[in-house]
Each structure stands twice: as C-alpha cells, then as structure tokens.
PDB file of N, CA and C in Angstrom:
ATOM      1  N   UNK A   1     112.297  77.871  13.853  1.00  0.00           N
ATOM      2  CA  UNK A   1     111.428  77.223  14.818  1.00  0.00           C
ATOM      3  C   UNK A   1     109.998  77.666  14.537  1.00  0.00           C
ATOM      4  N   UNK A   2     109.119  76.829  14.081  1.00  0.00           N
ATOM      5  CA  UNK A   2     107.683  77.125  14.069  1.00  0.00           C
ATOM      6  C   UNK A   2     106.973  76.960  15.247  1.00  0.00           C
ATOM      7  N   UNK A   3     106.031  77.759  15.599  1.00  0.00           N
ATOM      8  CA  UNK A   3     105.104  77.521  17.035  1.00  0.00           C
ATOM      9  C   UNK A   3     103.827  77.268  16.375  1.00  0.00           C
ATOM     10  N   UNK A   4     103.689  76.976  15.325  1.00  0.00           N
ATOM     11  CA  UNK A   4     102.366  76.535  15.097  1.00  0.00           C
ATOM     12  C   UNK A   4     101.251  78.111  14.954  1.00  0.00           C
ATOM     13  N   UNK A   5     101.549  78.963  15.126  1.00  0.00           N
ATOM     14  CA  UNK A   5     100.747  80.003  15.208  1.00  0.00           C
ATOM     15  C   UNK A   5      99.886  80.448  13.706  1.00  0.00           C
ATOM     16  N   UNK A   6      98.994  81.055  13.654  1.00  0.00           N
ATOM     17  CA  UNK A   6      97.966  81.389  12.532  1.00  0.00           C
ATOM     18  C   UNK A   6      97.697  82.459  12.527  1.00  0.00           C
ATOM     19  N   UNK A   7      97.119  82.397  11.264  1.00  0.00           N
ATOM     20  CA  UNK A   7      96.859  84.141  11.389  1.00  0.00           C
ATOM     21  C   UNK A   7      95.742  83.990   9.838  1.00  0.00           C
ATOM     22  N   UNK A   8      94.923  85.146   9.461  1.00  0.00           N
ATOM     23  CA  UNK A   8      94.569  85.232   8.256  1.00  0.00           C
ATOM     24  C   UNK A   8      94.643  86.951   7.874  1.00  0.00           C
ATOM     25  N   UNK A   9      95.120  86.792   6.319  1.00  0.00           N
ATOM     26  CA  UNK A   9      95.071  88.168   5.600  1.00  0.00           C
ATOM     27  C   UNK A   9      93.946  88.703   4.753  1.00  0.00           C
ATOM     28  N   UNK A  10      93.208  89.971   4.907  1.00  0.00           N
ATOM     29  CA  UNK A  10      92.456  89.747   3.637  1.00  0.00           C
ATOM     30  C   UNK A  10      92.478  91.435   3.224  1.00  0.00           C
ATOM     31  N   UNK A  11      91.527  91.823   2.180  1.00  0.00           N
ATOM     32  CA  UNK A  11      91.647  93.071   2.061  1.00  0.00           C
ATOM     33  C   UNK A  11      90.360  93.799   2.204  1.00  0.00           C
ATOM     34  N   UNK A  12      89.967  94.891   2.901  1.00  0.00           N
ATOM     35  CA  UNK A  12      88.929  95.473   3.114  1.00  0.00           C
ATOM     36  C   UNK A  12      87.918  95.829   1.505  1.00  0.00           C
ATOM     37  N   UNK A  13      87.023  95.146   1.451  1.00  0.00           N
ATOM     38  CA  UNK A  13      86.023  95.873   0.510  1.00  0.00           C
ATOM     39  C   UNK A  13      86.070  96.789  -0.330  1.00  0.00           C
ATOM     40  N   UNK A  14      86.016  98.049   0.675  1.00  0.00           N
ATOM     41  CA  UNK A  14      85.346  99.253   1.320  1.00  0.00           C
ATOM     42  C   UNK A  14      86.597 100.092   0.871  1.00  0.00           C
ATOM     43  N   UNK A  15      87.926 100.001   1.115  1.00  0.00           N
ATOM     44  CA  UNK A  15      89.011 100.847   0.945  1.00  0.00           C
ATOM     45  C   UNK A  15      90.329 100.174   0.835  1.00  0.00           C
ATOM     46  N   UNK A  16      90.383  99.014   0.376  1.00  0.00           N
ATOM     47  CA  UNK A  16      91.404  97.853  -0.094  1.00  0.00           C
ATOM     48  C   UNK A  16      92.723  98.225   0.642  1.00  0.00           C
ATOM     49  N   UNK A  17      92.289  98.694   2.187  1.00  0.00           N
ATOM     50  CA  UNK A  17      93.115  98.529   3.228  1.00  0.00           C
ATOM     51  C   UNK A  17      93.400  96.960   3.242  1.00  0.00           C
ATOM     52  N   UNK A  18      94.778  96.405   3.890  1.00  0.00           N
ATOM     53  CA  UNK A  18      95.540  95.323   3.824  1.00  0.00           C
ATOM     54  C   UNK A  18      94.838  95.253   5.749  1.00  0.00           C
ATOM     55  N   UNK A  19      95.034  94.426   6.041  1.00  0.00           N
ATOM     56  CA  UNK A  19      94.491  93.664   7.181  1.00  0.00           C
ATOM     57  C   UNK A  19      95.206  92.029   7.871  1.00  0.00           C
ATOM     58  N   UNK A  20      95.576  92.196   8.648  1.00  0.00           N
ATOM     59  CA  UNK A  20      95.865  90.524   9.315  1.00  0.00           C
ATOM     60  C   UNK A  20      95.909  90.540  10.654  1.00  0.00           C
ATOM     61  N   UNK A  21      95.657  89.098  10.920  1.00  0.00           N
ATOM     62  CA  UNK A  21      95.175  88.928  12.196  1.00  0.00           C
ATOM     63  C   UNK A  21      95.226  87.882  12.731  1.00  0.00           C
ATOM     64  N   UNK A  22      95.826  87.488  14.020  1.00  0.00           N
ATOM     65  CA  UNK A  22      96.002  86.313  14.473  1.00  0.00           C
ATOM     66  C   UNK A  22      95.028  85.700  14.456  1.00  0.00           C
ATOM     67  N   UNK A  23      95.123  83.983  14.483  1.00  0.00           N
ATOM     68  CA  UNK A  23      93.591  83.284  14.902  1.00  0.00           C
ATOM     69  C   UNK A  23      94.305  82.108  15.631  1.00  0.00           C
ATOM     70  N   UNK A  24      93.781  81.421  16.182  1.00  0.00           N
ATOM     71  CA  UNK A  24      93.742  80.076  17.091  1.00  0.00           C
ATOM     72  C   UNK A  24      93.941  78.874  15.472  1.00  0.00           C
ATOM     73  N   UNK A  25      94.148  78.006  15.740  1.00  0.00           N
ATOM     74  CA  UNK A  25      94.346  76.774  14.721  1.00  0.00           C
ATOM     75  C   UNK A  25      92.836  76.473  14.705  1.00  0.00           C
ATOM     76  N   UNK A  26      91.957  76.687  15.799  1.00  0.00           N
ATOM     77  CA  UNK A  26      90.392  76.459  15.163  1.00  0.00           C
ATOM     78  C   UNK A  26      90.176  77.589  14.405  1.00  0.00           C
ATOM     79  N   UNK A  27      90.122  78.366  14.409  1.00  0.00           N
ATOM     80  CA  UNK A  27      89.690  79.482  13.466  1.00  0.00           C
ATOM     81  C   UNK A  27      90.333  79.406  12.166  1.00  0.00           C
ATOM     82  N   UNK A  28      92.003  79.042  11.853  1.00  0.00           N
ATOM     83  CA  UNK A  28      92.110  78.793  10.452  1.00  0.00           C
ATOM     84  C   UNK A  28      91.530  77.432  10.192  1.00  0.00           C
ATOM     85  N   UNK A  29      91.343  76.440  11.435  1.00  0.00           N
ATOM     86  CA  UNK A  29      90.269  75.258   9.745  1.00  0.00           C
ATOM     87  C   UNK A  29      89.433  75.539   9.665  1.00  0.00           C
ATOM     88  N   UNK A  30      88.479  76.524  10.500  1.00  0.00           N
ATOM     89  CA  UNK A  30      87.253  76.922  10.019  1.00  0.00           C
ATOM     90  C   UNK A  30      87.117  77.931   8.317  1.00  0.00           C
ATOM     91  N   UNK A  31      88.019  78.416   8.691  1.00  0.00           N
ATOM     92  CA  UNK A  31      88.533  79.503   7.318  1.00  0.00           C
ATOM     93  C   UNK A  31      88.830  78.148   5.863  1.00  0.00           C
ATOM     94  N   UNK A  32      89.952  77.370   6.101  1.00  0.00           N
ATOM     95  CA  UNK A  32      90.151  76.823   5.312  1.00  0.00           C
ATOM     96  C   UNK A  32      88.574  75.794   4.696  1.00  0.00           C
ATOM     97  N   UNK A  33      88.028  75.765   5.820  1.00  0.00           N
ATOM     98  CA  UNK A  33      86.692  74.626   5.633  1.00  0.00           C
ATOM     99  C   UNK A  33      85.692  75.992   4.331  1.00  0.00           C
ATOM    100  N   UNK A  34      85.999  77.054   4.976  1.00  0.00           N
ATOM    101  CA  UNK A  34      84.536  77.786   3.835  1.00  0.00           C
ATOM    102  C   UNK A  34      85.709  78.392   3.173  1.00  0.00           C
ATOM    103  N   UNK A  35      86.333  77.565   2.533  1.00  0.00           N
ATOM    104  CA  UNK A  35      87.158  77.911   0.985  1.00  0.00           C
ATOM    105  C   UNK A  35      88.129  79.052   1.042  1.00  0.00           C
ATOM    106  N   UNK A  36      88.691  79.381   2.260  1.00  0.00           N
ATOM    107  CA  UNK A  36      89.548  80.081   2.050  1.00  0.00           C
ATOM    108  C   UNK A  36      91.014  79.213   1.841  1.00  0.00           C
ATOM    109  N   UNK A  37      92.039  80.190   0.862  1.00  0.00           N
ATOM    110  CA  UNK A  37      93.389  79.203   0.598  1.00  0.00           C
ATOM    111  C   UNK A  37      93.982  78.963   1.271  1.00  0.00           C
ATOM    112  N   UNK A  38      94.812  77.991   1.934  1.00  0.00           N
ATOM    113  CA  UNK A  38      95.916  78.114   3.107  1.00  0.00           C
ATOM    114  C   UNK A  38      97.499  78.712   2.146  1.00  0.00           C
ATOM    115  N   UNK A  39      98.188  79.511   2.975  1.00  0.00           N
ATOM    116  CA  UNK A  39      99.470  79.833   2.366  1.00  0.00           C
ATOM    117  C   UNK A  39     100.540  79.465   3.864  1.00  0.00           C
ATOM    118  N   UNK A  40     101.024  78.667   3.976  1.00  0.00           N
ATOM    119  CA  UNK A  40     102.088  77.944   4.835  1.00  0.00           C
ATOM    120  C   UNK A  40     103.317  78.569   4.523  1.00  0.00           C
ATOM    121  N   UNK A  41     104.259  79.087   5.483  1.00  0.00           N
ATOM    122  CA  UNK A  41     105.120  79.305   5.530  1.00  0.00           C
ATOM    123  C   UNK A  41     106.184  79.616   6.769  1.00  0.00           C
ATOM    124  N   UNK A  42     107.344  79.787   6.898  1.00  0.00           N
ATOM    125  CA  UNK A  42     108.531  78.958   8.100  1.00  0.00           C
ATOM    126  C   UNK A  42     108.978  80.540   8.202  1.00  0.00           C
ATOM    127  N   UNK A  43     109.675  81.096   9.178  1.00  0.00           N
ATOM    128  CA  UNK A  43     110.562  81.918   9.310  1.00  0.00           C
ATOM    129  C   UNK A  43     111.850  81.617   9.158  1.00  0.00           C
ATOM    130  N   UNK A  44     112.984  82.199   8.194  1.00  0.00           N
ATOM    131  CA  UNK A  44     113.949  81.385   7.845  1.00  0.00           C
ATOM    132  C   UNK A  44     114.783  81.439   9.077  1.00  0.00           C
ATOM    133  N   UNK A  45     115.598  80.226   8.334  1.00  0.00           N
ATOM    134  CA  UNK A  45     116.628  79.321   9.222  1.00  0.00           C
ATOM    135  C   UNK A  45     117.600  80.533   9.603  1.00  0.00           C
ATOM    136  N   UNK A  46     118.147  81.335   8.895  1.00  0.00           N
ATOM    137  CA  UNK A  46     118.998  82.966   9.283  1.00  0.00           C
ATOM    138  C   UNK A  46     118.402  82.879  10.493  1.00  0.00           C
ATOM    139  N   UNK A  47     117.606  83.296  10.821  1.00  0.00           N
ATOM    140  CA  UNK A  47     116.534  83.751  12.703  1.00  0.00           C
ATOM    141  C   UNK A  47     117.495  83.268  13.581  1.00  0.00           C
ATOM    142  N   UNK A  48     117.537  81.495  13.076  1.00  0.00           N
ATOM    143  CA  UNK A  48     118.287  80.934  14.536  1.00  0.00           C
ATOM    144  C   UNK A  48     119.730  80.896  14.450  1.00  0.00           C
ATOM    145  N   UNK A  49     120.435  81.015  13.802  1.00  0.00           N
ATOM    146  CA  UNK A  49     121.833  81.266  13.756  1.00  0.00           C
ATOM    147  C   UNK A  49     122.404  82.395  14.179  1.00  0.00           C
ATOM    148  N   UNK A  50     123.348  82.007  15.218  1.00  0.00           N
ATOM    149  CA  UNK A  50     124.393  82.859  15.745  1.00  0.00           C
ATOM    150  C   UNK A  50     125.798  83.528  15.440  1.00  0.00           C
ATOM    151  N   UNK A  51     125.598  84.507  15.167  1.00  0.00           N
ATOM    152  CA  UNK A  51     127.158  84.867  14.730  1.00  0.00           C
ATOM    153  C   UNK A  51     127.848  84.797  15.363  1.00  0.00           C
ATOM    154  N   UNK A  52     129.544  84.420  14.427  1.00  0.00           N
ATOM    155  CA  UNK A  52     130.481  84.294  15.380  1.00  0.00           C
ATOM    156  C   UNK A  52     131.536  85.160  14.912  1.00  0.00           C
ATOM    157  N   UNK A  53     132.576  85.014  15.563  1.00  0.00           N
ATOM    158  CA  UNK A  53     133.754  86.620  15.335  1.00  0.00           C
ATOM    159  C   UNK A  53     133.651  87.629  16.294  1.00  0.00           C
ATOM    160  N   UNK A  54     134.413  88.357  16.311  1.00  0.00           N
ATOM    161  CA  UNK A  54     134.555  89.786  17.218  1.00  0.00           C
ATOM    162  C   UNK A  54     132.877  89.958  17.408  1.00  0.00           C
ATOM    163  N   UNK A  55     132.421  91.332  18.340  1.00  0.00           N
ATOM    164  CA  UNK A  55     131.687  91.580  17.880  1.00  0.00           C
ATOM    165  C   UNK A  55     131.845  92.931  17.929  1.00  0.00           C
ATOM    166  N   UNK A  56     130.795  93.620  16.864  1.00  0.00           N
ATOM    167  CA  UNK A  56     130.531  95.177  16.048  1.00  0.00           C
ATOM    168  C   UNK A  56     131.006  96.172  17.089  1.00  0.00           C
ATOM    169  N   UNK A  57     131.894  96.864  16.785  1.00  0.00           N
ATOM    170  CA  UNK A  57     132.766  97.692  17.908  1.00  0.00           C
ATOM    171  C   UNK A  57     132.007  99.407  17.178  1.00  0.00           C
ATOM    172  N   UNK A  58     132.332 100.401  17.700  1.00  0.00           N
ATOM    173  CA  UNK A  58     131.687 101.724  17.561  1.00  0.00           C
ATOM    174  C   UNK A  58     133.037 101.824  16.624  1.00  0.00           C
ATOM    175  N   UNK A  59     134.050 101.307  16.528  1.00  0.00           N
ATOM    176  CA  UNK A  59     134.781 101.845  15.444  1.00  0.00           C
ATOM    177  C   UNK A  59     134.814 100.888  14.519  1.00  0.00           C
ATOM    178  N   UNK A  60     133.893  99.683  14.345  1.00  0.00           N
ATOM    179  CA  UNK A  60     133.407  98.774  13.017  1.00  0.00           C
ATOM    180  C   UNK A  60     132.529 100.301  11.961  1.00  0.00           C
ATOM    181  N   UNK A  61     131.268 100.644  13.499  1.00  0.00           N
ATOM    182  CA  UNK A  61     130.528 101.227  12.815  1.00  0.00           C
ATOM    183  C   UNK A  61     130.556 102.624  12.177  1.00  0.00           C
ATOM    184  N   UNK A  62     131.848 103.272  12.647  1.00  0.00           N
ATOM    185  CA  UNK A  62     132.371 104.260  12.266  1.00  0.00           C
ATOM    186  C   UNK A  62     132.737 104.311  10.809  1.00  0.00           C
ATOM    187  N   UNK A  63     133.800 102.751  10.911  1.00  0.00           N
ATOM    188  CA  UNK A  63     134.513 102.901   9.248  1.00  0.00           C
ATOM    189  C   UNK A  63     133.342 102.664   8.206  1.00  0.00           C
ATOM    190  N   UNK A  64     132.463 101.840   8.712  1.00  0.00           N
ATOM    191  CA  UNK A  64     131.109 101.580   7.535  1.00  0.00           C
ATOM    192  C   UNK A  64     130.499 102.645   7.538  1.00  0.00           C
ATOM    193  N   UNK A  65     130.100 103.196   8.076  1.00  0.00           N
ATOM    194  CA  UNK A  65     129.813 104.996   7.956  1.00  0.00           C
ATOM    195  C   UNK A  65     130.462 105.732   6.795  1.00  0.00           C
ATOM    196  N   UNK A  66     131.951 105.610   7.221  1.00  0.00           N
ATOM    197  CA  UNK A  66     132.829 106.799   5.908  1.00  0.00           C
ATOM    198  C   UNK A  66     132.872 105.924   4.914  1.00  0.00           C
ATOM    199  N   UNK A  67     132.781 104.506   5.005  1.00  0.00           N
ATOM    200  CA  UNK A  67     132.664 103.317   3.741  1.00  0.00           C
ATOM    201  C   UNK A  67     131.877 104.199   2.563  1.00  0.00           C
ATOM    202  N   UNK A  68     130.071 104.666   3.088  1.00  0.00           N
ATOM    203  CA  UNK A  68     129.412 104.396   2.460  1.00  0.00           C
ATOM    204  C   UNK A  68     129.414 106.399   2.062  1.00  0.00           C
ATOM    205  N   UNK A  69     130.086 107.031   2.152  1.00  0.00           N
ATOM    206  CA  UNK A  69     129.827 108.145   1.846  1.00  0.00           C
ATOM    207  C   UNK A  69     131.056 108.187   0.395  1.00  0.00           C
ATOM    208  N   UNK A  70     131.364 107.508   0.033  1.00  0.00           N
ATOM    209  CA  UNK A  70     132.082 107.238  -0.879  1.00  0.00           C
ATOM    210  C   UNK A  70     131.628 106.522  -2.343  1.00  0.00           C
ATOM    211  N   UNK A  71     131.755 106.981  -3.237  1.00  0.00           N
ATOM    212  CA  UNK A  71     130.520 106.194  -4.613  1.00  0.00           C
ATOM    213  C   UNK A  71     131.298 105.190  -4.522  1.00  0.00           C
ATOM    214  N   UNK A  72     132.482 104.569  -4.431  1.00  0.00           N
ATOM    215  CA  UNK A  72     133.092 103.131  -5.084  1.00  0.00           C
ATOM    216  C   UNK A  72     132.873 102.061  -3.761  1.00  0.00           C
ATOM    217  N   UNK A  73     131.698 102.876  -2.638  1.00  0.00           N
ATOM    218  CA  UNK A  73     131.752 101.487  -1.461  1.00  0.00           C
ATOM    219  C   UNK A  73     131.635 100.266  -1.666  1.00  0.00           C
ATOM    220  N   UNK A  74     130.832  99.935  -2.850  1.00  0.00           N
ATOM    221  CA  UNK A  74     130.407  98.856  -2.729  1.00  0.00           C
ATOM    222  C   UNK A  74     131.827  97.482  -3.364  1.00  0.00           C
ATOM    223  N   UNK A  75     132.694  98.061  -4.514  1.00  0.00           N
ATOM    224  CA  UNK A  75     133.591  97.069  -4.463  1.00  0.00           C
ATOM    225  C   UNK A  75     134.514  97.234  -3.190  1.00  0.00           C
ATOM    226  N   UNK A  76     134.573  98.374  -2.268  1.00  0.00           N
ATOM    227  CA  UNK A  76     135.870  98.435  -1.800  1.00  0.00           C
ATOM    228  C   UNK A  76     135.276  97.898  -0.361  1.00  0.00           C
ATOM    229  N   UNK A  77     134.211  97.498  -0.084  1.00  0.00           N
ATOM    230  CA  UNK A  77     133.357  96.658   1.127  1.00  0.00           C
ATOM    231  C   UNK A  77     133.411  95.102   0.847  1.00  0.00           C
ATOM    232  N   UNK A  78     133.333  94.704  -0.528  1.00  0.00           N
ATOM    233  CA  UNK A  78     133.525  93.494  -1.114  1.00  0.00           C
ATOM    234  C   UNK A  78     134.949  92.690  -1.211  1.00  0.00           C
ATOM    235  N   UNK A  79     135.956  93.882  -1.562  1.00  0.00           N
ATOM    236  CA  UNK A  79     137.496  93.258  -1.864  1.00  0.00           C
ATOM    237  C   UNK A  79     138.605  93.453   0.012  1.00  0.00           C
ATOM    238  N   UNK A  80     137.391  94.688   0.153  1.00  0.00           N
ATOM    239  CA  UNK A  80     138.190  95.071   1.644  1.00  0.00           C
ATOM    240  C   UNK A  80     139.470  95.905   1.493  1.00  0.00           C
ATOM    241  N   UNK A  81     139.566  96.307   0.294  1.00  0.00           N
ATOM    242  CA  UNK A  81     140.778  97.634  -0.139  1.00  0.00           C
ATOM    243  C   UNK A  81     140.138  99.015   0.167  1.00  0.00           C
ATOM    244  N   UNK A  82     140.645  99.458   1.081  1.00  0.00           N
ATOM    245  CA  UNK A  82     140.499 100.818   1.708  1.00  0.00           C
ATOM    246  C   UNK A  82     141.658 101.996   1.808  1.00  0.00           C
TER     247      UNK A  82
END
C-alpha cells in the first residue's frame, strides 16, 4: 500500500554523514524542478500478507534455538530431519 509519502536523501558536505527527511509532495517537485533525481519506490507486497498456520508457540521457539546451535542447521531446518 503506498500513501503517497516523500522524503529526500542526500549526503552532508562537511562529513559525508547520510541524511533523510520527510517532505510534503510540494517540496519533492520543487526538488525534482532544480534537478534533483527522483528514485520511486513501493514497500513490498510481503508487508501486506498474512500468515497462516498455527501460530509460533515458546516451544516453536525453543526447538529453533537448539536448531541453530548445531553446524548442520541449515539442511536439517530445510529437510525437517531432526
């Protein structure tokens, strides 16, 4: 879901500190009018989707806990052989 909101990034001069900052939709066409680039972009579609299934119990998060103290977690999280 987009709300239309703006913002501009730039980098300080002075100490190439990173910087951003909301603006009103007048303030980015004013930006875009004295040559600054527009970069457009959506928050993905993941955001609005709801999971479905059980949900995450303290003993989901338990077994993924001892899952990961183990070097072979990652096939045995993938195949589900424990």
């Amino acid at each position: 879901m987009d709300d239309g909101a703006g913002a501009y990034r730039f980098r300080c001069p002075t100490c190439a500190t990173a910087a951003i900052h909301e603006a009103s939709p007048a303030i980015c066409a004013l930006l875009r009018h004295a040559g600054c680039e527009e970069e457009s972009w959506s928050l993905p579609a993941e955001l609005l989707e709801r999971p479905t299934g059980p949900k995450l119990t303290t003993d989901d998060l338990l077994d993924f806990h001892l899952l990961l103290r183990d070097d072979d977690w990652t096939s045995e999280l993938i195949t589900g052989d424990r």
